[in-house]
Structure formats: C-alpha cells, structure tokens
PDB file of N, CA and C in Angstrom:
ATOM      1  N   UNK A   1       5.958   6.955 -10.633  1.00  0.00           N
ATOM      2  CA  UNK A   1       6.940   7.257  -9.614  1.00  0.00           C
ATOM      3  C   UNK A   1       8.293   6.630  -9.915  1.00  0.00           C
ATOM      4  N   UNK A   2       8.503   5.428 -10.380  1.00  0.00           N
ATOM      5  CA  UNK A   2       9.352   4.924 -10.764  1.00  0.00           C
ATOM      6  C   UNK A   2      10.607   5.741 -11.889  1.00  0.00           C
ATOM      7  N   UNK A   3       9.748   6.287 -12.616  1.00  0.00           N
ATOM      8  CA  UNK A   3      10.599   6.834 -14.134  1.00  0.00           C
ATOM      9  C   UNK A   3      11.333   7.554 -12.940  1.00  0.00           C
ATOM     10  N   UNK A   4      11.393   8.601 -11.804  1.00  0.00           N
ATOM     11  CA  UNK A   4      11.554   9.688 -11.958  1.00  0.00           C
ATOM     12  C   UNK A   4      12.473   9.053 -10.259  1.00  0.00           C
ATOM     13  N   UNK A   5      12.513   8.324 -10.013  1.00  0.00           N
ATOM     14  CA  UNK A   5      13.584   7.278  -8.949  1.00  0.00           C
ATOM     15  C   UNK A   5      15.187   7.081  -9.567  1.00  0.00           C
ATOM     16  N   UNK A   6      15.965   7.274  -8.652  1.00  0.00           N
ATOM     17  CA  UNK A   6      17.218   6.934  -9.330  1.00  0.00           C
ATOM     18  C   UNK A   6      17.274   5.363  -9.237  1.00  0.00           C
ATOM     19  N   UNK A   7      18.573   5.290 -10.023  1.00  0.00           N
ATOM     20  CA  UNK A   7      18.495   3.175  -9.551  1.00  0.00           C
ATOM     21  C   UNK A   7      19.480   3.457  -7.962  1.00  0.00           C
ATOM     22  N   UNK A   8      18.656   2.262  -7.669  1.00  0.00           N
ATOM     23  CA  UNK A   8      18.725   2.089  -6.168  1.00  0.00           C
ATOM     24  C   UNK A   8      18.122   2.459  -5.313  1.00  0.00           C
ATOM     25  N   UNK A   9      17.516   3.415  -5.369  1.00  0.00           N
ATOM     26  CA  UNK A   9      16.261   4.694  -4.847  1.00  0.00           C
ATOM     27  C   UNK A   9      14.944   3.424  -4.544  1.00  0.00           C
ATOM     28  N   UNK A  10      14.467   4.471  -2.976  1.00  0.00           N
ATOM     29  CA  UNK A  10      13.437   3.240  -2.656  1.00  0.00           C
ATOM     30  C   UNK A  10      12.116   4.084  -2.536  1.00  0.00           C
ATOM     31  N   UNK A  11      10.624   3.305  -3.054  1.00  0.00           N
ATOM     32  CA  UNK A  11       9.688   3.596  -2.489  1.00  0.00           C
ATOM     33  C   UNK A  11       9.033   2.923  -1.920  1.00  0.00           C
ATOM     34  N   UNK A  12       8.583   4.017  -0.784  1.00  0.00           N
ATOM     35  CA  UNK A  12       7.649   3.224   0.636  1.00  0.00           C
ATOM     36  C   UNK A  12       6.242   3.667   0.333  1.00  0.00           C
ATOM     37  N   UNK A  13       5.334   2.539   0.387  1.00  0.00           N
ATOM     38  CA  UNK A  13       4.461   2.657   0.346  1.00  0.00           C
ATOM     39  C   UNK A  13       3.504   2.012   1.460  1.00  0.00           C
ATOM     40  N   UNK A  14       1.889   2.765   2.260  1.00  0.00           N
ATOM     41  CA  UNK A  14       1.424   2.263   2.989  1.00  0.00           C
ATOM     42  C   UNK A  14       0.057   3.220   2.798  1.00  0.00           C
ATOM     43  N   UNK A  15      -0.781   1.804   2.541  1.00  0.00           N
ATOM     44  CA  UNK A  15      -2.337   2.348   2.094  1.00  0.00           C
ATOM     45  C   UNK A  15      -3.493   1.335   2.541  1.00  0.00           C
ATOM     46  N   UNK A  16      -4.397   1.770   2.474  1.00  0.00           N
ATOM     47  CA  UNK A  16      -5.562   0.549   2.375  1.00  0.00           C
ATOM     48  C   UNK A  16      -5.836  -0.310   1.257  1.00  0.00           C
ATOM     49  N   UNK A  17      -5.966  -1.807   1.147  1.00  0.00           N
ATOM     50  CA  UNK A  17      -6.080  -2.366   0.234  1.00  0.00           C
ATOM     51  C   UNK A  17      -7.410  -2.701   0.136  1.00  0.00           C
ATOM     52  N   UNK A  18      -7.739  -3.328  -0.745  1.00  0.00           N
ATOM     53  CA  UNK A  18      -9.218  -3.713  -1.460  1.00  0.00           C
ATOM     54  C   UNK A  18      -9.930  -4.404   0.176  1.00  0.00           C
ATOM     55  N   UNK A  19      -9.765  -5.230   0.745  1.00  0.00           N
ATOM     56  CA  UNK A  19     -10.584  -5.724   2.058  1.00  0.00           C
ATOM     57  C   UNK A  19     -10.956  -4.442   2.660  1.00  0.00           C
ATOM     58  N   UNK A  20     -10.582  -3.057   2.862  1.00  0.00           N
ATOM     59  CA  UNK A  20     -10.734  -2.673   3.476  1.00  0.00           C
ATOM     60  C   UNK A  20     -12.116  -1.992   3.373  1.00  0.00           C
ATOM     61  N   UNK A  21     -12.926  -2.000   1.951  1.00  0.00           N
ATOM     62  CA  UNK A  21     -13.949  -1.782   1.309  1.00  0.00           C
ATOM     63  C   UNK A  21     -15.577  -2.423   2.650  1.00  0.00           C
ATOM     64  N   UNK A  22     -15.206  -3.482   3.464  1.00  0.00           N
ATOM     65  CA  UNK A  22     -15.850  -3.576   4.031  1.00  0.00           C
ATOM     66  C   UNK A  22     -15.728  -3.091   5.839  1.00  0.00           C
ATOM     67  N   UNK A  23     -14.939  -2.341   5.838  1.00  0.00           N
ATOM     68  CA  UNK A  23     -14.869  -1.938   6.807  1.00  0.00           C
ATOM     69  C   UNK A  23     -14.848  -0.263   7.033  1.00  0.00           C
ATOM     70  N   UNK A  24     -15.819  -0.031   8.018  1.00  0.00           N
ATOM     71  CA  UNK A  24     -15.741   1.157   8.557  1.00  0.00           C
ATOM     72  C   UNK A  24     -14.939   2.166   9.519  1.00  0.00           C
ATOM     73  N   UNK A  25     -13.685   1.846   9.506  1.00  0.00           N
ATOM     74  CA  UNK A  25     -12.494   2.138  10.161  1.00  0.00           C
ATOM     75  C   UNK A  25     -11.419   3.314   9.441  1.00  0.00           C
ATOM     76  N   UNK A  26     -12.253   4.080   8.286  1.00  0.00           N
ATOM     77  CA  UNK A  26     -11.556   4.825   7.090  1.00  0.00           C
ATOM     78  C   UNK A  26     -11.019   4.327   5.961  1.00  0.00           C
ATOM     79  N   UNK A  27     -10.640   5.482   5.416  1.00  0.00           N
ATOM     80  CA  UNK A  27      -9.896   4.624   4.000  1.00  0.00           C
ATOM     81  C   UNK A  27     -11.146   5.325   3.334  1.00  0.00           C
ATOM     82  N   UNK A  28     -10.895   5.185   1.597  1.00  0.00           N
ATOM     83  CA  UNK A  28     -10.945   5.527   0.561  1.00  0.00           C
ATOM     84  C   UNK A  28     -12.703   4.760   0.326  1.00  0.00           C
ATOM     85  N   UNK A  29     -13.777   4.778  -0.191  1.00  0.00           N
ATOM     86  CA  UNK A  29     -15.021   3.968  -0.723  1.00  0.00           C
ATOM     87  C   UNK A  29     -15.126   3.742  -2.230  1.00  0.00           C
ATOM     88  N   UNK A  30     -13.780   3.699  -2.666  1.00  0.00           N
ATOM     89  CA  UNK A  30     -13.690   3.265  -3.643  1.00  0.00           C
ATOM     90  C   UNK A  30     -12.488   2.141  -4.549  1.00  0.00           C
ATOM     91  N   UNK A  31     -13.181   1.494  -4.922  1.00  0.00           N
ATOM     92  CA  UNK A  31     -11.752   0.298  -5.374  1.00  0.00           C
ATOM     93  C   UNK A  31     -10.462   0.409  -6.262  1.00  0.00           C
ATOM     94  N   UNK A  32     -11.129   1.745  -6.926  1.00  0.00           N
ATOM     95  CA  UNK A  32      -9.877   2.471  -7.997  1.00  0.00           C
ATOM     96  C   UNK A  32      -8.724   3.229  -6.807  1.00  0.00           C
ATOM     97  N   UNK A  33      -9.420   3.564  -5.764  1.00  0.00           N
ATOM     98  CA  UNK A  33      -8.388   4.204  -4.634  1.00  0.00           C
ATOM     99  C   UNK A  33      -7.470   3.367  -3.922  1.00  0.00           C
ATOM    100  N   UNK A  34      -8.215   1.993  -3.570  1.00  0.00           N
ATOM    101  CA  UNK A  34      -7.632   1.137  -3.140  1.00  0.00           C
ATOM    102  C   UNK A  34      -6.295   0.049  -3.538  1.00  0.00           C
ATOM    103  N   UNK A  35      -5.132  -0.621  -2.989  1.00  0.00           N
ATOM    104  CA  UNK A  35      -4.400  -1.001  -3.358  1.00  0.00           C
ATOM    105  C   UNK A  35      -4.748  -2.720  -3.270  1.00  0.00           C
ATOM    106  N   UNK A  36      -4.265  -3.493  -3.731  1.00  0.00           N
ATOM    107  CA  UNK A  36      -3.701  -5.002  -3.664  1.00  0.00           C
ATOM    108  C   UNK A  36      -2.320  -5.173  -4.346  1.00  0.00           C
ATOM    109  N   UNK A  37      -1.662  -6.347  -4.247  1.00  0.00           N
ATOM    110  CA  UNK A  37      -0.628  -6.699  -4.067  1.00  0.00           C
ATOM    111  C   UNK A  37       0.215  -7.105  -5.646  1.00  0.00           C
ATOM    112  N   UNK A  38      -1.469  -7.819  -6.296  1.00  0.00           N
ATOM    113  CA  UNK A  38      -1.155  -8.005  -7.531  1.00  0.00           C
ATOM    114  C   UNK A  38      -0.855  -6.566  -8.406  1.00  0.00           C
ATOM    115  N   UNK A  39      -1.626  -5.710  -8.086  1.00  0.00           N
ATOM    116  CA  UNK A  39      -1.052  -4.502  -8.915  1.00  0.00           C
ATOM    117  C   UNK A  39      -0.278  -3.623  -8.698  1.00  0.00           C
ATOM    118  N   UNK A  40       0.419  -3.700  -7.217  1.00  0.00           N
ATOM    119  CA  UNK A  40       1.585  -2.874  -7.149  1.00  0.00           C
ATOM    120  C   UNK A  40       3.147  -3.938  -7.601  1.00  0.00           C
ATOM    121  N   UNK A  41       2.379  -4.843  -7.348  1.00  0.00           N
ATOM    122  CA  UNK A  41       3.641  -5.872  -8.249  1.00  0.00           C
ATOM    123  C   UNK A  41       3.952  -5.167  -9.808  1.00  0.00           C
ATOM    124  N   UNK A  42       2.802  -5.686 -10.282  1.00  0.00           N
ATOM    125  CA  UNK A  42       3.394  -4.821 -12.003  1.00  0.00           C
ATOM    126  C   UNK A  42       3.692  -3.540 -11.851  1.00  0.00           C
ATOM    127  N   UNK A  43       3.022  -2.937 -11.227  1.00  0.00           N
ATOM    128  CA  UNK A  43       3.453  -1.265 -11.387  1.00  0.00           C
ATOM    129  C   UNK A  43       5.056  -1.291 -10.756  1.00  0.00           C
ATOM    130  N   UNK A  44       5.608  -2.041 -10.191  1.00  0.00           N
ATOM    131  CA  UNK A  44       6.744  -1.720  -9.958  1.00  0.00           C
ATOM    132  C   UNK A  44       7.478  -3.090 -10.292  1.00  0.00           C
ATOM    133  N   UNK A  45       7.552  -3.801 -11.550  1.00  0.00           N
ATOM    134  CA  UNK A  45       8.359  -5.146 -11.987  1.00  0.00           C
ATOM    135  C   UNK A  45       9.473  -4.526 -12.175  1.00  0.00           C
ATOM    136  N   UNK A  46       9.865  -2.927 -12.186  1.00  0.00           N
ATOM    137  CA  UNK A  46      11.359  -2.390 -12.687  1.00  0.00           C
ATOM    138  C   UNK A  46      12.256  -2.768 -11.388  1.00  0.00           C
ATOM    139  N   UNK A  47      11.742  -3.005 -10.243  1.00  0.00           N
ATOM    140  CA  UNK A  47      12.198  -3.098  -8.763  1.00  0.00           C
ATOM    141  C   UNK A  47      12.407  -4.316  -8.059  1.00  0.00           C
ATOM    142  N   UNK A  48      13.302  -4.161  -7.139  1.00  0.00           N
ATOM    143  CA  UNK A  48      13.108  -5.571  -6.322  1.00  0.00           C
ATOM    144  C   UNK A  48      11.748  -5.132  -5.304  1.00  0.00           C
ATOM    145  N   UNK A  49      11.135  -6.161  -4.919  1.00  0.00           N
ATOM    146  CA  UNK A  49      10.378  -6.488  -3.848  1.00  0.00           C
ATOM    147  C   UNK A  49      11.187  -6.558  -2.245  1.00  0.00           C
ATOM    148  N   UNK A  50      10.967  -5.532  -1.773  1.00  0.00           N
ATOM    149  CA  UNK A  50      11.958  -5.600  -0.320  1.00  0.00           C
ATOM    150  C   UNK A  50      10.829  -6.161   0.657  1.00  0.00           C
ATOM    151  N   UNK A  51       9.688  -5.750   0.177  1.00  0.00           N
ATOM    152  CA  UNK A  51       8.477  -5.788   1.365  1.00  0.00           C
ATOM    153  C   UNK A  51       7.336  -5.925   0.537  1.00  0.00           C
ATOM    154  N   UNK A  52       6.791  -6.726   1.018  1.00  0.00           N
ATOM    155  CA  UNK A  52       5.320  -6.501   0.474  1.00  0.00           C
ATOM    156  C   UNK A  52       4.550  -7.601   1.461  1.00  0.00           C
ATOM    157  N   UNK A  53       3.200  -6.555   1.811  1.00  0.00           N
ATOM    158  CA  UNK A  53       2.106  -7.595   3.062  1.00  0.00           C
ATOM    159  C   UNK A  53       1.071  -6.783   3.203  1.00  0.00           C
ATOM    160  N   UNK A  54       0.446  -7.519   3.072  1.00  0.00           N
ATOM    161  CA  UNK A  54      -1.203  -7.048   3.755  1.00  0.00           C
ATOM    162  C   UNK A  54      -1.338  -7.709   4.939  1.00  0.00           C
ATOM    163  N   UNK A  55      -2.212  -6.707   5.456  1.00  0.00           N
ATOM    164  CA  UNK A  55      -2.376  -6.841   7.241  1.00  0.00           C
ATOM    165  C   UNK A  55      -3.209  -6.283   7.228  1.00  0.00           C
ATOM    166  N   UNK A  56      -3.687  -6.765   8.837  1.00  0.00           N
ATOM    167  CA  UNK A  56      -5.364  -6.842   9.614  1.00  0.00           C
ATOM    168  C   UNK A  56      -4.366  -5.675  11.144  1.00  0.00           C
ATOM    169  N   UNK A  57      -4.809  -4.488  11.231  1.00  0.00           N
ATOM    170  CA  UNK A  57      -3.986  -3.823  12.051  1.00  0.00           C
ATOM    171  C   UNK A  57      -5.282  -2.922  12.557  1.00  0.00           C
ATOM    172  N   UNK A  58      -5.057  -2.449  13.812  1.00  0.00           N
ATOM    173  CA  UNK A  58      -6.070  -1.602  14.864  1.00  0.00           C
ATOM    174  C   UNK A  58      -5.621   0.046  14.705  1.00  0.00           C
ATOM    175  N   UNK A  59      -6.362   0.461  14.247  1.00  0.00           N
ATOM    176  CA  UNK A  59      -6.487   1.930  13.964  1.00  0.00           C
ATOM    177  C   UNK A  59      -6.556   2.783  15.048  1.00  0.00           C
ATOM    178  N   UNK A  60      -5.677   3.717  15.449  1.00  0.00           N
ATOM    179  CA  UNK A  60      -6.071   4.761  16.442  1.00  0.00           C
ATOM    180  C   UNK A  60      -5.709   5.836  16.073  1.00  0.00           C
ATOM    181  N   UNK A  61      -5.641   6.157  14.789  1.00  0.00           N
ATOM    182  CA  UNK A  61      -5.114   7.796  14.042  1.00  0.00           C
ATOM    183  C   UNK A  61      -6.161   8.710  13.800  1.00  0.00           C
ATOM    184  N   UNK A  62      -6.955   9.382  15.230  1.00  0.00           N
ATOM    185  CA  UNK A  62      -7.558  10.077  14.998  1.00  0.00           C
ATOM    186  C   UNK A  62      -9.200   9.772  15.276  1.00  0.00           C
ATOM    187  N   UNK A  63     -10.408  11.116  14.857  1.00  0.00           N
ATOM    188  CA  UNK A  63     -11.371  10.964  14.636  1.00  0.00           C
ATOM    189  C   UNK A  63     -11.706   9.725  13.499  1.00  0.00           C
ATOM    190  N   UNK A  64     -11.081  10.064  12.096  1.00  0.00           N
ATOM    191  CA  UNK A  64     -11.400   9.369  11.320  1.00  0.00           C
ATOM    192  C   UNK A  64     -11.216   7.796  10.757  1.00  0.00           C
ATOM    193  N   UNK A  65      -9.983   7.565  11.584  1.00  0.00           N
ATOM    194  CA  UNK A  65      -9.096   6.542  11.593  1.00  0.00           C
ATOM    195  C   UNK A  65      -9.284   5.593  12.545  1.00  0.00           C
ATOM    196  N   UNK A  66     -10.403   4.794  13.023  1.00  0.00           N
ATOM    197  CA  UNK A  66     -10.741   4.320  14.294  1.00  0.00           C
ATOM    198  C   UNK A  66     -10.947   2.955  13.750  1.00  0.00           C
ATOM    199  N   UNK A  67     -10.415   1.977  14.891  1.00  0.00           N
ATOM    200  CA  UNK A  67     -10.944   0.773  14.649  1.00  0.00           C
ATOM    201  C   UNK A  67      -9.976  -0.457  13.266  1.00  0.00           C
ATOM    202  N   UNK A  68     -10.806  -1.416  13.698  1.00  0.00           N
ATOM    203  CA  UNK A  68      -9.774  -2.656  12.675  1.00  0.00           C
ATOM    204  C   UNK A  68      -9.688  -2.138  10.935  1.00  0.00           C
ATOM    205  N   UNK A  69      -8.319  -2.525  10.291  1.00  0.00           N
ATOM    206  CA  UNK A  69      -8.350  -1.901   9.196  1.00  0.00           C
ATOM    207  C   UNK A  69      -7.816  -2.906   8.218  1.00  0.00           C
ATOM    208  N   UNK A  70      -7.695  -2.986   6.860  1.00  0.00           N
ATOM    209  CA  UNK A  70      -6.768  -3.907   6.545  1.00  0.00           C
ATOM    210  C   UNK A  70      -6.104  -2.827   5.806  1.00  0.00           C
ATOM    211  N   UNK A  71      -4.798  -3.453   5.402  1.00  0.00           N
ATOM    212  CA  UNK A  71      -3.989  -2.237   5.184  1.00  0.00           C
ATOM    213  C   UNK A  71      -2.673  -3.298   4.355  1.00  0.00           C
ATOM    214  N   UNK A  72      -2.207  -2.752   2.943  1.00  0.00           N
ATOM    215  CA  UNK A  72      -1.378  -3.078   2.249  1.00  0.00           C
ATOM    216  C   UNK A  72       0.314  -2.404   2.817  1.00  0.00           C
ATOM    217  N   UNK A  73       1.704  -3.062   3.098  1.00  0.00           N
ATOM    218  CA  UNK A  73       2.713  -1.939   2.916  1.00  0.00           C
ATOM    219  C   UNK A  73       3.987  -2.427   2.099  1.00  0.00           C
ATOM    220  N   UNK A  74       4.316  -1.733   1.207  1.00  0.00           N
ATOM    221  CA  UNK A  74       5.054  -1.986   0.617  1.00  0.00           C
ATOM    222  C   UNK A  74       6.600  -1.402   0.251  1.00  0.00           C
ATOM    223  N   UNK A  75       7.909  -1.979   0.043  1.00  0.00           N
ATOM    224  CA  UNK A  75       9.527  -1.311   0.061  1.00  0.00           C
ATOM    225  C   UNK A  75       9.567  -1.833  -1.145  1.00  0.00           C
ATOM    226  N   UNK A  76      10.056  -0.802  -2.291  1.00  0.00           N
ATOM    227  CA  UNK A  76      10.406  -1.655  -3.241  1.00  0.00           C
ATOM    228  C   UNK A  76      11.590  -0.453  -3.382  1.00  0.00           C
ATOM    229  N   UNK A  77      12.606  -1.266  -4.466  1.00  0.00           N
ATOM    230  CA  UNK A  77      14.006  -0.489  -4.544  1.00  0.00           C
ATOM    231  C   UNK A  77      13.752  -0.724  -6.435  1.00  0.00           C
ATOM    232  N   UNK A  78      14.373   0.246  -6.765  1.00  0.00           N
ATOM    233  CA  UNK A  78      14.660   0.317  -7.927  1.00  0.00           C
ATOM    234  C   UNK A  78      15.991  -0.273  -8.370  1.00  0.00           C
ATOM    235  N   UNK A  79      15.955  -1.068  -9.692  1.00  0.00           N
ATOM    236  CA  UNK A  79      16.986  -1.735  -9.934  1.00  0.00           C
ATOM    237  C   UNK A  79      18.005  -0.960 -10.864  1.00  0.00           C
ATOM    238  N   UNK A  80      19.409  -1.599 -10.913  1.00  0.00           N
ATOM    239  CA  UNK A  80      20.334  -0.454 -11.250  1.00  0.00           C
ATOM    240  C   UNK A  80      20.070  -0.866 -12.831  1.00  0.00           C
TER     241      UNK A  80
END
C-alpha cells in the first residue's frame, strides 16, 4: 500500500489483532489474518507513526460482531 501512497498521503488502518484469537466476538480464526503492532511497524518504517494502539473495545456491529473484542488501529503518514 505504501509504494502506491503519495508522500504525505495517510493510511488508516483498523483490524483485529492477534488477542483477538481467543475471543468469540468475530474477527478472522486465523493468525496470518490477524494484525499486531510489531508488524505493522515494519511494514510501514517508510512512515511516521501518527497512531498506533491496541484496545479491549465492546462490539455491537451486527449479528456477527457481538461482544468484547481486541482490536489494533493504526494512522500512519507517508514520509516526503
């Protein structure tokens, strides 16, 4: 995603991270789907860090989306 960002150009990102593997609240059942913090760091070292956090947040999006979740979100800006 990065190559194809202008400089200055931002991406937002918001997913389930690896904790969320034990919870039944949705999200992905697999760890290759899942995010943590250490690897969206390298995948985006071309960028500043505007945001980055994992959180414990209450799900109400839906049938599938119910209940406590943990959840990665991340702003990163591309550098000029």
């Amino acid at each position: 995603m990065v190559v194809f960002l202008k400089s200055g150009g931002t991406i937002i990102i918001k997913g389930f991270n690896e904790q969320q593997m034990n919870k039944n609240s949705g999200g992905p059942k697999s760890l290759e789907m899942l995010f943590d913090k250490e690897t969206l760091q390298r995948d985006f070292q071309n960028c500043d860090i505007v945001e980055l956090e994992e959180k414990n947040v209450l799900l109400k999006e839906g049938k599938f989306h119910q209940g406590e979740a943990e959840v990665i979100r991340g702003i990163f800006r591309k550098k000029n």
